[in-house]
N, C-alpha and C. Protein backbone atom coordinates (compact mmCIF):
# COMPACT_ATOMS: atom_id res chain seq x y z
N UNK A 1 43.95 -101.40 -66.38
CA UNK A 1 42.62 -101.74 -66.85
C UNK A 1 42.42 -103.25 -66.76
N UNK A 2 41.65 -103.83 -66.25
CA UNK A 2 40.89 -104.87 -66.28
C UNK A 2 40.08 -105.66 -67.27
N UNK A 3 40.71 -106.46 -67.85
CA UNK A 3 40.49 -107.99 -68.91
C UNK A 3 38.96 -108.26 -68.30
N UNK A 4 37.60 -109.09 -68.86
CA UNK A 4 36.91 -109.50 -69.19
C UNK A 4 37.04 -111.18 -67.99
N UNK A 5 38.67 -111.45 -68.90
CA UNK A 5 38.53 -112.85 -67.96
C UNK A 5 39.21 -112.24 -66.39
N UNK A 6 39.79 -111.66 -66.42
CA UNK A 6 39.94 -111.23 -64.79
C UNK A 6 38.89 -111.03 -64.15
N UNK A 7 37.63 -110.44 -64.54
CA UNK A 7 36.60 -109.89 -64.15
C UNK A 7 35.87 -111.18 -63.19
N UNK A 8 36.49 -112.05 -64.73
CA UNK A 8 35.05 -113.49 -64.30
C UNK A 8 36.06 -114.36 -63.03
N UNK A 9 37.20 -114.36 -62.74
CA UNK A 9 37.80 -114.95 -62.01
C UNK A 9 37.53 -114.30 -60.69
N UNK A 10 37.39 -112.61 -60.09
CA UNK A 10 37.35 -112.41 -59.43
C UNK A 10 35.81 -113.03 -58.99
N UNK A 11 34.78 -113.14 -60.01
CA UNK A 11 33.43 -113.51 -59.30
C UNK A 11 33.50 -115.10 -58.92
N UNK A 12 34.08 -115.93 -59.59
CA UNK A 12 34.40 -117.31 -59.57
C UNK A 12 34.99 -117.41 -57.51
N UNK A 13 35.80 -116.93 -57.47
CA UNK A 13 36.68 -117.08 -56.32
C UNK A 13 35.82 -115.79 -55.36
N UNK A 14 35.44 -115.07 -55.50
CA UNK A 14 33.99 -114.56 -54.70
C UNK A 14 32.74 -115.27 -54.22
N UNK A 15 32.50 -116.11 -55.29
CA UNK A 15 31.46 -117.05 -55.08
C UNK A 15 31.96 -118.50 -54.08
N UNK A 16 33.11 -118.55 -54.81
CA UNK A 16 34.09 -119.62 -53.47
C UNK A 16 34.05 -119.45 -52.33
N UNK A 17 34.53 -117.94 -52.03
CA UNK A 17 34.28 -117.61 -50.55
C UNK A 17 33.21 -117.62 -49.94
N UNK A 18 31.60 -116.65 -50.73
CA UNK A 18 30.83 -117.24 -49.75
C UNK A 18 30.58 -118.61 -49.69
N UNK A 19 30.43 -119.75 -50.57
CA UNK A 19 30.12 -120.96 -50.27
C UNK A 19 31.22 -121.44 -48.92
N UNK A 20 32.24 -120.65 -48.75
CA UNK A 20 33.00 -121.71 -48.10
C UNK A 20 32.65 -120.95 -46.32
N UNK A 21 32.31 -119.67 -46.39
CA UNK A 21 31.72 -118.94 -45.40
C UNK A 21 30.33 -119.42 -44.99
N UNK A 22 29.84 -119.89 -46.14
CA UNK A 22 28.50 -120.08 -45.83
C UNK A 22 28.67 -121.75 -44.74
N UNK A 23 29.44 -122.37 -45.58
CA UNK A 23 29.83 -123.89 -44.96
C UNK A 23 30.25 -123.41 -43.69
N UNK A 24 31.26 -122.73 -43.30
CA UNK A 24 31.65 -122.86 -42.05
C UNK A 24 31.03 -122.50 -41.22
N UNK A 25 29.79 -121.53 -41.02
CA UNK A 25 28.15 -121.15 -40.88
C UNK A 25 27.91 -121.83 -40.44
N UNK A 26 27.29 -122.90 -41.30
CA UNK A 26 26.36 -124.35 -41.34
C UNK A 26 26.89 -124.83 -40.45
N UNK A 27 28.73 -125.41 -40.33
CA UNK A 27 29.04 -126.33 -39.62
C UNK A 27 29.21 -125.69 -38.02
N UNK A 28 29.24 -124.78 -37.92
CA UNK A 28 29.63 -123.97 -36.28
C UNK A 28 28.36 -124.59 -35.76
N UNK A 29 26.72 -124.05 -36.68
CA UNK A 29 25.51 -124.20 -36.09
C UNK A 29 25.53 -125.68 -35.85
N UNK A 30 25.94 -126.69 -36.33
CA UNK A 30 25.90 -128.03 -36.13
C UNK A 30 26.31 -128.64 -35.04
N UNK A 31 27.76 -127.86 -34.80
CA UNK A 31 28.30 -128.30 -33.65
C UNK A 31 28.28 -127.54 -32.32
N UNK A 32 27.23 -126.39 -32.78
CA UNK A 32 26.55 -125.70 -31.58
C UNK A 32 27.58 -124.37 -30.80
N UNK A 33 28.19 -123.84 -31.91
CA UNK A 33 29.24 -122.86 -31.84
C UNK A 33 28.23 -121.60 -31.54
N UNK A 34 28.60 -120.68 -30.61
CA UNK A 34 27.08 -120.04 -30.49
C UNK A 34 28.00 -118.49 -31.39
N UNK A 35 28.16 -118.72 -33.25
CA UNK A 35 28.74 -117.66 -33.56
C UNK A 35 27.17 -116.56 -33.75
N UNK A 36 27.82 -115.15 -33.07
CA UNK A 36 26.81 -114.04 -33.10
C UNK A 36 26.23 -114.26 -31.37
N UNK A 37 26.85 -115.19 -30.26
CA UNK A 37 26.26 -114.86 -29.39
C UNK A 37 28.04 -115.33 -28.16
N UNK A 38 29.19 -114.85 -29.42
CA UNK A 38 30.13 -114.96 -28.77
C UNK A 38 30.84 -114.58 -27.02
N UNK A 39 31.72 -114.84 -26.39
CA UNK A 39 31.99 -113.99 -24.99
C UNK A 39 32.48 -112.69 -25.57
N UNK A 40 32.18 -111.61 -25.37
CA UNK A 40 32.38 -109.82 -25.54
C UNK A 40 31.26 -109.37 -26.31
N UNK A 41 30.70 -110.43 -26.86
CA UNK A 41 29.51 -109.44 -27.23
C UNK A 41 28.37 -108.70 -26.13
N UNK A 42 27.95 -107.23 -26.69
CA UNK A 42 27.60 -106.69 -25.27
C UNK A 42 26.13 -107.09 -25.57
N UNK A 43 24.70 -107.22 -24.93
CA UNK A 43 23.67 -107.16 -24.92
C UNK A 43 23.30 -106.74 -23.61
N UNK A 44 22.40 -105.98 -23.84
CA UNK A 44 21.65 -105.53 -22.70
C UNK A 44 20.11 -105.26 -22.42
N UNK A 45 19.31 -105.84 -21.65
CA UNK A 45 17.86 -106.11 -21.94
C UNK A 45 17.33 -105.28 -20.72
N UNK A 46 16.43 -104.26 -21.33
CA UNK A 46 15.46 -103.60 -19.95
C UNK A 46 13.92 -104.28 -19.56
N UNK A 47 13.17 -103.10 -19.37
CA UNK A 47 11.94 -103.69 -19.35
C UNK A 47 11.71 -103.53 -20.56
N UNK A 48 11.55 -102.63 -21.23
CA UNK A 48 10.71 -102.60 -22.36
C UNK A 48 11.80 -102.38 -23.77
N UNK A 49 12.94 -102.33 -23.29
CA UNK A 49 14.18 -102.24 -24.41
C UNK A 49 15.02 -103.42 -24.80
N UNK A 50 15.76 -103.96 -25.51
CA UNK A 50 17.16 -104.62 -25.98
C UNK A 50 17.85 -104.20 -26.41
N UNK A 51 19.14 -104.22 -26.03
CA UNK A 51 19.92 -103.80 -27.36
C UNK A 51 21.20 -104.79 -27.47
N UNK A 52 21.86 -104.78 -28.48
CA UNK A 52 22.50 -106.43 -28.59
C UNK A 52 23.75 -105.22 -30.00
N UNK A 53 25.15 -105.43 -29.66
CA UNK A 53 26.14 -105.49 -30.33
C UNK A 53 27.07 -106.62 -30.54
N UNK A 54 27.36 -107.09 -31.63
CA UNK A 54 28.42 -108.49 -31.52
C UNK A 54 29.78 -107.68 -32.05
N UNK A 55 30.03 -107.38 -30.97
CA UNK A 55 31.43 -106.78 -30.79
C UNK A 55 32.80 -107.48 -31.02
N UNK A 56 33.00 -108.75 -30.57
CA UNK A 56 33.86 -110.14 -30.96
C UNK A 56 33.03 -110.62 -32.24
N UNK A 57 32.03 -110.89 -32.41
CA UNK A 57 31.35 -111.66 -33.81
C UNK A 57 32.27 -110.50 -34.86
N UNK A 58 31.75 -109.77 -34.61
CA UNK A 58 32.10 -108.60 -35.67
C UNK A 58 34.13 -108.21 -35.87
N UNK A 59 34.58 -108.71 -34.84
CA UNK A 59 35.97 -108.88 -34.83
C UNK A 59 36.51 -109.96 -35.55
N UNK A 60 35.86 -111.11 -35.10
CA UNK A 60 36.55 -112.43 -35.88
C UNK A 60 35.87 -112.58 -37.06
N UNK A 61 35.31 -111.97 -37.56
CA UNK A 61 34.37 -111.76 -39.27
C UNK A 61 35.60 -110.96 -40.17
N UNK A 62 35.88 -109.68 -39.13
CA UNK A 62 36.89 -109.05 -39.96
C UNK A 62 37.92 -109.78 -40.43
N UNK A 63 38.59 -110.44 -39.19
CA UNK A 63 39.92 -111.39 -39.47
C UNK A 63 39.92 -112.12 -40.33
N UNK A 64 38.50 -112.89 -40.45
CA UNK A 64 38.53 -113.77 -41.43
C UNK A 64 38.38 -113.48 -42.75
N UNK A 65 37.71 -112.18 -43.48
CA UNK A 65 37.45 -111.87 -44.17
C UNK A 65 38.49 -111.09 -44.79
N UNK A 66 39.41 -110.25 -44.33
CA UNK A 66 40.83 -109.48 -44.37
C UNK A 66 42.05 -111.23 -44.64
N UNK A 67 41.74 -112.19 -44.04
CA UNK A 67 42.69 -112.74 -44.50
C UNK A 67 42.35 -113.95 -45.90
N UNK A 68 41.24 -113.90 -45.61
CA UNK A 68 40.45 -113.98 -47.53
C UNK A 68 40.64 -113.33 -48.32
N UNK A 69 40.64 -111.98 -48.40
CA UNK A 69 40.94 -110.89 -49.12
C UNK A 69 42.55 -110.75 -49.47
N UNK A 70 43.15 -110.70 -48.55
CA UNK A 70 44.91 -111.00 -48.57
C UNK A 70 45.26 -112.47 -49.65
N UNK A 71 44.57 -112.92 -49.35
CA UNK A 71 44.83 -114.73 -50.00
C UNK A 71 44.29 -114.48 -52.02
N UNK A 72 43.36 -113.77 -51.52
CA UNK A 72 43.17 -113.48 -53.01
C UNK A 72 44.05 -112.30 -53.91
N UNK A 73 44.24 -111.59 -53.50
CA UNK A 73 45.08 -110.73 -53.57
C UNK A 73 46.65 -111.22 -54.00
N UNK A 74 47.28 -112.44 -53.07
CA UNK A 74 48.35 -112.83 -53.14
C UNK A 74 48.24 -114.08 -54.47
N UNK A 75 46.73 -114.94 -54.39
CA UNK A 75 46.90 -115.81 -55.58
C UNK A 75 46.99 -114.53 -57.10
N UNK A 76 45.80 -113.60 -57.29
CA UNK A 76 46.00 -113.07 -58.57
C UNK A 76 47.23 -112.55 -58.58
N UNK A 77 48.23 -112.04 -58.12
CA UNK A 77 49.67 -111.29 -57.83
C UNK A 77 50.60 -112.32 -58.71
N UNK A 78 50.45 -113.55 -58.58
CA UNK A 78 51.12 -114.69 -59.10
C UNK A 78 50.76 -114.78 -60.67
């Protein structure tokens, strides 16, 4: 069962991550990282259709997010 202050630590260090997701966001767009229009993502445009998967975007999101998740996981463990 889960404490009150555990509760608030997991949102504390939740809120960390997106700020720090959100930063690394900001800074890709700055330095003109084209994340969401990576090499493997498939798009394909007709006449009157698009269709657009970020197949790598959606790969290196996982990684990063699975090894956020691991990191938190390993600090509360301590």
């Amino acid at each position: 069962m889960m404490d009150i202050a555990n509760v608030g630590k997991w949102i504390i260090f939740s809120g960390m991550i997106l700020i720090a997701v959100g930063f690394l966001i900001w800074l890709a767009a700055k330095f003109g990282i084209p994340v969401g229009r990576l090499p493997g993502d498939i798009s394909f445009k007709g006449e009157k259709t698009s269709f657009y998967f970020p197949l790598v975007t959606g790969l290196a999101i996982s990684v990063i997010l699975t090894a956020c998740i691991n990191l938190l996981i390993w600090i509360f463990k301590k």
